[in-house]
Protein backbone atom coordinates (compact mmCIF):
# COMPACT_ATOMS: atom_id res chain seq x y z
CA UNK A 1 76.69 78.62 92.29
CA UNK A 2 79.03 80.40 94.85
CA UNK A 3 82.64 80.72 93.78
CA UNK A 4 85.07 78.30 94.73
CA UNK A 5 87.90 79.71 97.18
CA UNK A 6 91.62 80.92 95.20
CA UNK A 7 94.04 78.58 95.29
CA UNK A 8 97.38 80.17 96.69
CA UNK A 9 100.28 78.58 95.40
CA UNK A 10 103.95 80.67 95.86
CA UNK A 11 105.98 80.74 93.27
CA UNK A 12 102.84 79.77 90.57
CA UNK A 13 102.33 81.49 87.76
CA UNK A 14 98.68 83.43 87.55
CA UNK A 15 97.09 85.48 85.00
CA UNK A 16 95.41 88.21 86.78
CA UNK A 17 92.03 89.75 84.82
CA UNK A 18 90.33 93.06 86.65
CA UNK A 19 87.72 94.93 85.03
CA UNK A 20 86.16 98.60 85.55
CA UNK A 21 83.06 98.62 88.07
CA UNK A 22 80.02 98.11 85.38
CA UNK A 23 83.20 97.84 82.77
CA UNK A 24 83.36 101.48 83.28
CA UNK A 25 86.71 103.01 82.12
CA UNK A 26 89.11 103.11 85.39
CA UNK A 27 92.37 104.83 83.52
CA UNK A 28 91.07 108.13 82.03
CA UNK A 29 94.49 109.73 80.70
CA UNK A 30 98.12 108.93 81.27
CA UNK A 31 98.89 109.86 84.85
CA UNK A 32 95.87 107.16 86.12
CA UNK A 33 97.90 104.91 83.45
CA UNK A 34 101.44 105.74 85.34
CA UNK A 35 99.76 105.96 88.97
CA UNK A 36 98.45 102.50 88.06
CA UNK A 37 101.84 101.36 87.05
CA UNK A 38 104.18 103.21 89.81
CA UNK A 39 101.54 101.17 92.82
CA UNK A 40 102.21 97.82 90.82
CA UNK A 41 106.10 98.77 91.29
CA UNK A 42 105.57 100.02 94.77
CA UNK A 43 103.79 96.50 95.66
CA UNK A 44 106.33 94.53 94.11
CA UNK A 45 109.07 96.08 95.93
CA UNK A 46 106.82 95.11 98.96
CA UNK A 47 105.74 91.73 98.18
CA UNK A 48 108.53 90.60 95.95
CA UNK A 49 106.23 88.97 93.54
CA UNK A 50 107.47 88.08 89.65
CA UNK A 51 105.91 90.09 86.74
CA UNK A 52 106.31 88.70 83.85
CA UNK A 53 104.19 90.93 81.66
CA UNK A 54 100.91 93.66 82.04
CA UNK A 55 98.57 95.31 79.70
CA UNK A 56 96.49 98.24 80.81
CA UNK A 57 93.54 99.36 78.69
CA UNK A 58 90.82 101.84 79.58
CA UNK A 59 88.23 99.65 81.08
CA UNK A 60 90.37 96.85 82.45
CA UNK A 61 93.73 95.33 83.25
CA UNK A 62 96.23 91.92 82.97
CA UNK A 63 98.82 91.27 84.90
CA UNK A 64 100.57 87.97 84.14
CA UNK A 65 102.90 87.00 88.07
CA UNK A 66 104.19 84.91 90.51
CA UNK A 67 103.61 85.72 93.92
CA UNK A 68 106.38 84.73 96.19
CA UNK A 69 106.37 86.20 100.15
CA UNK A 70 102.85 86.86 99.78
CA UNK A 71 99.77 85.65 99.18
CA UNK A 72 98.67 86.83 95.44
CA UNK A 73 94.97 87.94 97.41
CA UNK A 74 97.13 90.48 99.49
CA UNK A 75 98.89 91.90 96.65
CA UNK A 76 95.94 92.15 94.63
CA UNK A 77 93.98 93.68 97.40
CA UNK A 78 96.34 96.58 98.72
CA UNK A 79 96.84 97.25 94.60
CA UNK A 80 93.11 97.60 93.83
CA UNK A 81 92.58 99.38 96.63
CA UNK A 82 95.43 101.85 96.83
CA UNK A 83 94.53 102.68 93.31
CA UNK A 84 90.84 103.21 93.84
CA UNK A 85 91.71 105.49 96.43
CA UNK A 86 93.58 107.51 94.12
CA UNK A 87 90.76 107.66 91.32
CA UNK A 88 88.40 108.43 93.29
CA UNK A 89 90.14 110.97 94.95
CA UNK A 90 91.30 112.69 91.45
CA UNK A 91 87.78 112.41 89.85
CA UNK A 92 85.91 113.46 93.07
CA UNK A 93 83.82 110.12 93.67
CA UNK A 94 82.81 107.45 96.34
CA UNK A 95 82.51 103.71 96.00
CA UNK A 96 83.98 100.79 93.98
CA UNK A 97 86.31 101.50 90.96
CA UNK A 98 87.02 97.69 90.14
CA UNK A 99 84.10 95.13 89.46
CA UNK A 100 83.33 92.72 92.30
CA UNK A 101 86.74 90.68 92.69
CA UNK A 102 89.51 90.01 90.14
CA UNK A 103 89.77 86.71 88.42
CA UNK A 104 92.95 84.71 88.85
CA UNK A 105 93.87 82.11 86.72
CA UNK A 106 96.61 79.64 87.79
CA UNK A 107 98.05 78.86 84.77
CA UNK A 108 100.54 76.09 83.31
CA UNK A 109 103.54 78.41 82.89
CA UNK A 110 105.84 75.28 81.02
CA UNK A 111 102.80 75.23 78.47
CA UNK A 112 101.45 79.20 78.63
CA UNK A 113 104.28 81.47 79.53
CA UNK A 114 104.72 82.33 75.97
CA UNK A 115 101.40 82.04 74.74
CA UNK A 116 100.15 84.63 77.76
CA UNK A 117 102.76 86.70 77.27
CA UNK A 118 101.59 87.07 73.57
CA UNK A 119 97.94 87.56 74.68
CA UNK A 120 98.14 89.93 76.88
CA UNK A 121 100.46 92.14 74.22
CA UNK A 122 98.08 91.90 71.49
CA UNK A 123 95.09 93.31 73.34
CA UNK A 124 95.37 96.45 72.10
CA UNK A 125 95.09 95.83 68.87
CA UNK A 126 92.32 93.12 69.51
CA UNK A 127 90.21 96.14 71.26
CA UNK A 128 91.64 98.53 68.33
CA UNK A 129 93.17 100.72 70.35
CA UNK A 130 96.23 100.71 68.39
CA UNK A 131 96.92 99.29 64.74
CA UNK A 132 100.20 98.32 65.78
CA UNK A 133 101.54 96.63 68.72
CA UNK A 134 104.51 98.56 68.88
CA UNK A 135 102.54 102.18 69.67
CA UNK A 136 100.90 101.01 72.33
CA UNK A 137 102.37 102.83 75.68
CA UNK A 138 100.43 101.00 78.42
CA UNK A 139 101.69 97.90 78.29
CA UNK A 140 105.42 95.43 78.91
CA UNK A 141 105.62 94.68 75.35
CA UNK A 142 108.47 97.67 74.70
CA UNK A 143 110.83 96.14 77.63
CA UNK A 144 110.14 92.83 75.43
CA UNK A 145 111.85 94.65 72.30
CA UNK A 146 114.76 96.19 74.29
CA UNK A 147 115.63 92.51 75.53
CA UNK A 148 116.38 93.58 79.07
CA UNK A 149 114.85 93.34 82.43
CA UNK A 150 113.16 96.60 83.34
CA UNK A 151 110.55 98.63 85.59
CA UNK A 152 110.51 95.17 86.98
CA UNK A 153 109.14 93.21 84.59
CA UNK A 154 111.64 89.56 84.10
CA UNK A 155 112.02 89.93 80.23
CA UNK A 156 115.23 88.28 80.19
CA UNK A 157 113.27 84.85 81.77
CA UNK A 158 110.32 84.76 78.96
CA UNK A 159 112.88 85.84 76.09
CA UNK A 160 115.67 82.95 77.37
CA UNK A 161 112.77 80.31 76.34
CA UNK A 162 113.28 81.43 72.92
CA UNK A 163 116.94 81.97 72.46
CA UNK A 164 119.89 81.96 74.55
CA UNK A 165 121.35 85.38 72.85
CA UNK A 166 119.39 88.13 73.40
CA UNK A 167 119.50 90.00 69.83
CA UNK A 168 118.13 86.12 68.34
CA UNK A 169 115.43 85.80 70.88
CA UNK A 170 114.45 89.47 70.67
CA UNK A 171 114.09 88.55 66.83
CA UNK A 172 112.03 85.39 67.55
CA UNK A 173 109.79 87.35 70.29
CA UNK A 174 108.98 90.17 67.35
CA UNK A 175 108.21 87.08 65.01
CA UNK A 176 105.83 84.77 67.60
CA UNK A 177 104.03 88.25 68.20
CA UNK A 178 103.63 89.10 64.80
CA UNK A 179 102.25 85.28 64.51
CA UNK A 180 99.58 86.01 66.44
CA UNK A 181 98.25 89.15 65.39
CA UNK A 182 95.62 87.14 62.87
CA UNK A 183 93.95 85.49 65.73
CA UNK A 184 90.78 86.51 67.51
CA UNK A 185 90.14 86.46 71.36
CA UNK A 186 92.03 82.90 72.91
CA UNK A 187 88.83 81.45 74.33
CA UNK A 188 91.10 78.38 75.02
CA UNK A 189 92.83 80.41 77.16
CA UNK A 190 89.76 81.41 79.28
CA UNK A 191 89.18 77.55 79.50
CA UNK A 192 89.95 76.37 82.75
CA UNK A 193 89.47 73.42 85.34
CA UNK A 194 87.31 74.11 88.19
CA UNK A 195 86.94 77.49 87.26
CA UNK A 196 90.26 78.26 88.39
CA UNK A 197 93.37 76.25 86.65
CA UNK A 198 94.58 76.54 83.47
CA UNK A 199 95.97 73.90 82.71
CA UNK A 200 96.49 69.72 82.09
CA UNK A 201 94.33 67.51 84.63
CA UNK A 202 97.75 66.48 86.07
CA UNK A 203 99.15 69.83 86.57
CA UNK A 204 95.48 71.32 88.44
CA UNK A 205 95.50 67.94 90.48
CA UNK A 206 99.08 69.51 91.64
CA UNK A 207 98.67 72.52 92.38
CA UNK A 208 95.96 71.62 94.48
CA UNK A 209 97.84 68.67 96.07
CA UNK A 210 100.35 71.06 96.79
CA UNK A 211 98.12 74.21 97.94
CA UNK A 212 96.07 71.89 100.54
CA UNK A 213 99.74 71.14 101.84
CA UNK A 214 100.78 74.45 102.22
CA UNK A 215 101.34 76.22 105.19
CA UNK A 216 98.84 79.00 105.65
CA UNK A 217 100.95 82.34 106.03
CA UNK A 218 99.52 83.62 109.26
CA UNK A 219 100.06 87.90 110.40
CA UNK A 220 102.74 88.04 113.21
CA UNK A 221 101.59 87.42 116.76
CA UNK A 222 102.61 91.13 118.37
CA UNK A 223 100.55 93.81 119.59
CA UNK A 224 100.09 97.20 118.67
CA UNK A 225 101.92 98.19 122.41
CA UNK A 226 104.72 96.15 120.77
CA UNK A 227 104.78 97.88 117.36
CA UNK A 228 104.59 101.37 119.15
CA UNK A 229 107.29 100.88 120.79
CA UNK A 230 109.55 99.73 118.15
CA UNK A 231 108.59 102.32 116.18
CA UNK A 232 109.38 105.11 119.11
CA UNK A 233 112.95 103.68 119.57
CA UNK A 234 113.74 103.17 115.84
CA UNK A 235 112.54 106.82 114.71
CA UNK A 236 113.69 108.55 118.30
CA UNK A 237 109.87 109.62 118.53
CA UNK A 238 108.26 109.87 122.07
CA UNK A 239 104.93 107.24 122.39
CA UNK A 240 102.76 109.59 124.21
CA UNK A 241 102.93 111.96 120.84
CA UNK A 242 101.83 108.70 118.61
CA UNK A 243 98.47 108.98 121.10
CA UNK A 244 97.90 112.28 121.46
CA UNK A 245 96.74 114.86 119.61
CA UNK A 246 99.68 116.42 118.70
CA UNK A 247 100.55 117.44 114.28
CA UNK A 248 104.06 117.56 114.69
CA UNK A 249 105.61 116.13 111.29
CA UNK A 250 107.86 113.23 113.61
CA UNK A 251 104.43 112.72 115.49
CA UNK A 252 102.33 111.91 112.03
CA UNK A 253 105.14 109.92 110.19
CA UNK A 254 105.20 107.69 113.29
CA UNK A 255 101.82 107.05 113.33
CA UNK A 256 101.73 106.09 109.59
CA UNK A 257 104.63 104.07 109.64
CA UNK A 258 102.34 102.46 113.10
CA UNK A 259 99.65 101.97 110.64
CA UNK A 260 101.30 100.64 107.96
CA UNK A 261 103.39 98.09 109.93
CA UNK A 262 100.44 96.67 111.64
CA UNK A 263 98.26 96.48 108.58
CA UNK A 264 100.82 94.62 106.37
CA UNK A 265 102.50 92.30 108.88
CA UNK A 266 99.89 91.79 112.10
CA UNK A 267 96.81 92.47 109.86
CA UNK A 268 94.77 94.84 111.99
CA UNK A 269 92.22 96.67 110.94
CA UNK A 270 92.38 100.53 110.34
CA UNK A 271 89.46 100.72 112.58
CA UNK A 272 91.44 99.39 115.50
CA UNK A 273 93.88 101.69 114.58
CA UNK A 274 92.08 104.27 114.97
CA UNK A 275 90.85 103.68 117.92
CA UNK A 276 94.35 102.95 119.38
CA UNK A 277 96.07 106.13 118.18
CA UNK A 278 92.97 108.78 118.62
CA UNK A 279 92.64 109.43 114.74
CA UNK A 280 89.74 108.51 112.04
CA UNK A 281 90.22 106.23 109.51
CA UNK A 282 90.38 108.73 106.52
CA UNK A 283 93.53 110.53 108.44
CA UNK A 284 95.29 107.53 109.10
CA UNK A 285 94.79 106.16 105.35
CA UNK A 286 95.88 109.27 103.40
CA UNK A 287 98.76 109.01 105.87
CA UNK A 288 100.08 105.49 105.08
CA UNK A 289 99.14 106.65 101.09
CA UNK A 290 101.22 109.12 101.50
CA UNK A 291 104.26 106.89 103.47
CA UNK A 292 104.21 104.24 100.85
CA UNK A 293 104.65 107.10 97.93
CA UNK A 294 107.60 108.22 99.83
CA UNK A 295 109.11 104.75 100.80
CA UNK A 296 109.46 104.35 96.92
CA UNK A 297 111.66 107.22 96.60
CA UNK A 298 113.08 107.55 100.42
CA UNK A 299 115.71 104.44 100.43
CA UNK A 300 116.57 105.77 104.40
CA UNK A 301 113.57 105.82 105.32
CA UNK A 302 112.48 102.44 103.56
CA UNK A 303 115.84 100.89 105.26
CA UNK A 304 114.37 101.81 108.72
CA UNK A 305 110.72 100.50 107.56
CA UNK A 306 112.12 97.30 106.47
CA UNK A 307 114.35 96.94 109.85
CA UNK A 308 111.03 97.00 111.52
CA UNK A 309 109.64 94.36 109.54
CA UNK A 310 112.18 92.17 110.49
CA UNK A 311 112.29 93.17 114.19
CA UNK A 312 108.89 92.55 114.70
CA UNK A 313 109.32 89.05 113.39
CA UNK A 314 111.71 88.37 115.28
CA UNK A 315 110.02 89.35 118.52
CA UNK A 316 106.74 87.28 117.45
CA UNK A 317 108.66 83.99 116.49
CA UNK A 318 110.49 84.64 119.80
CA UNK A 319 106.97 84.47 121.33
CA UNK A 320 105.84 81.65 119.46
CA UNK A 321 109.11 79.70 120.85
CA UNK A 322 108.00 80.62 124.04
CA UNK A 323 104.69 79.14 124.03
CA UNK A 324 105.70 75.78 122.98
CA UNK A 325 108.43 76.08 125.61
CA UNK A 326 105.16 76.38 127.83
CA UNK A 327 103.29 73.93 126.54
């Protein structure tokens, strides 16, 4: 039976479940752990989604968020992909790391917050990794104990359901974990409507009420001439050098920052890209890997980035105005 399509709802709470390709192990050592974890940061900066909590273990992953700006699919697909990019590059291999497409659960989060939160903690000692919750590195449980939000993970938000003082709901946190540790895998929590909701029949008959009545988020309407140009006059770097063939280090970080602003906001393909700026697709992707490693850690240069953003929106709601002016 073919899968039913996601449904996107912003500001939802999903439980997010992606497994090695053949449930091979896809986080060998601790950097593939921390590369794995610095990309999740890196997206959320981007996408402004809500984490709530994560696990990594060495054959697959849970994430437990709300996307907001964007759509949960995007997220989940410049993630998976930016970090398959970097095993395969590090291990020397070609192909899929991840198997077929992540599940996403769209979960009650007034009647499973806590409860996920839980779950996804006690995996490691589930898949006896650990004996004790507590050891375990690779996942948000830690920033639970500290009481604080951190690495941007919204502790304070889960903990404030248990007590409105921090030291007393840090207490009752350790406690509802420890709770749990005699329990086996939640096959209740795996239980869901239409393949897809987890959840009440009220609540899944909601959130699709209220995902066929969303408005689809649609890529900007302006063209790559467009986005050239803005670039050029924001970084001070000549077009023609965007084109041609020259390396100069101006001449390449235009190009990515070309790429990467007409991936994520007017969806183009690298292909076309390529094509349009006389590069291959391999050049131009290591580029934009390498832009969005330095946009985390280059607050002038993200400024400028995110400037862009916003003038190219303006310019294509400017040109949406204009064709119902038309019309």
């Amino acid at each position: 039976m073919a899968r039913l399509p996601r449904i996107d709802v912003s500001g939802a709470l999903y439980h997010v479940i992606a497994r090695g390709n053949q449930r091979r192990v896809i986080f060998r050592d601790a950097p593939d752990y921390r590369r794995y974890l610095d990309l999740l940061r890196q997206y959320q900066d981007r996408h402004k989604f809500t984490l709530y909590a994560y696990v990594l273990l060495p054959n697959h992953l849970h994430l437990l968020l709300s996307p907001t700006r964007v759509p949960l699919s995007k997220t989940m697909q410049g993630l998976q992909q930016s970090y398959t990019r970097h095993f395969n590059r590090r291990y020397r291999l070609v192909g899929h790391c991840f198997q077929g497409r992540y599940r996403a659960i769209l979960c009650d989060s007034d009647a499973y917050l806590l409860e996920l939160v839980r779950y996804l903690h006690l995996n490691p000692v589930r898949a006896r990794l650990t004996r004790t919750v507590d050891r375990y590195r690779w996942s948000s449980h830690r920033l639970y104990l500290a009481g604080r939000d951190a690495r941007g993970v919204a502790v304070e938000t889960v903990l404030g359901q248990l007590s409105p003082t921090r030291d007393r709901a840090v207490m009752a946190y350790r406690s509802f974990i420890l709770e749990g540790l005699p329990a086996d895998h939640r096959d209740d929590l795996y239980e869901v409507i239409g393949q897809r909701i987890l959840g009440a029949e009220r609540f899944a008959e909601r959130m699709e009420r209220e995902a066929r009545h969303s408005p689809p988020k649609l890529p900007v309407d302006v063209s790559l001439e467009a986005i050239t140009r803005e670039v050029a006059r924001i970084l001070g770097t000549p077009e023609a050098s965007m084109r041609g063939q020259g390396r100069s280090r101006p001449a390449a970080l235009a190009r990515a920052v070309v790429t990467y602003l007409a991936r994520e906001e007017a969806g183009l393909s690298l292909r076309t890209l390529a094509r349009f700026l006389g590069r291959d697709d391999a050049t131009l992707s290591l580029a934009v890997q390498r832009l969005e490693a330095r946009l985390a850690v280059d607050s002038h240069l993200a400024a400028k980035v995110s400037h862009l953003r916003r003038a190219l929106r303006r310019r294509s709601r400017r040109k949406v105005r204009k064709q119902i002016i038309k019309a």
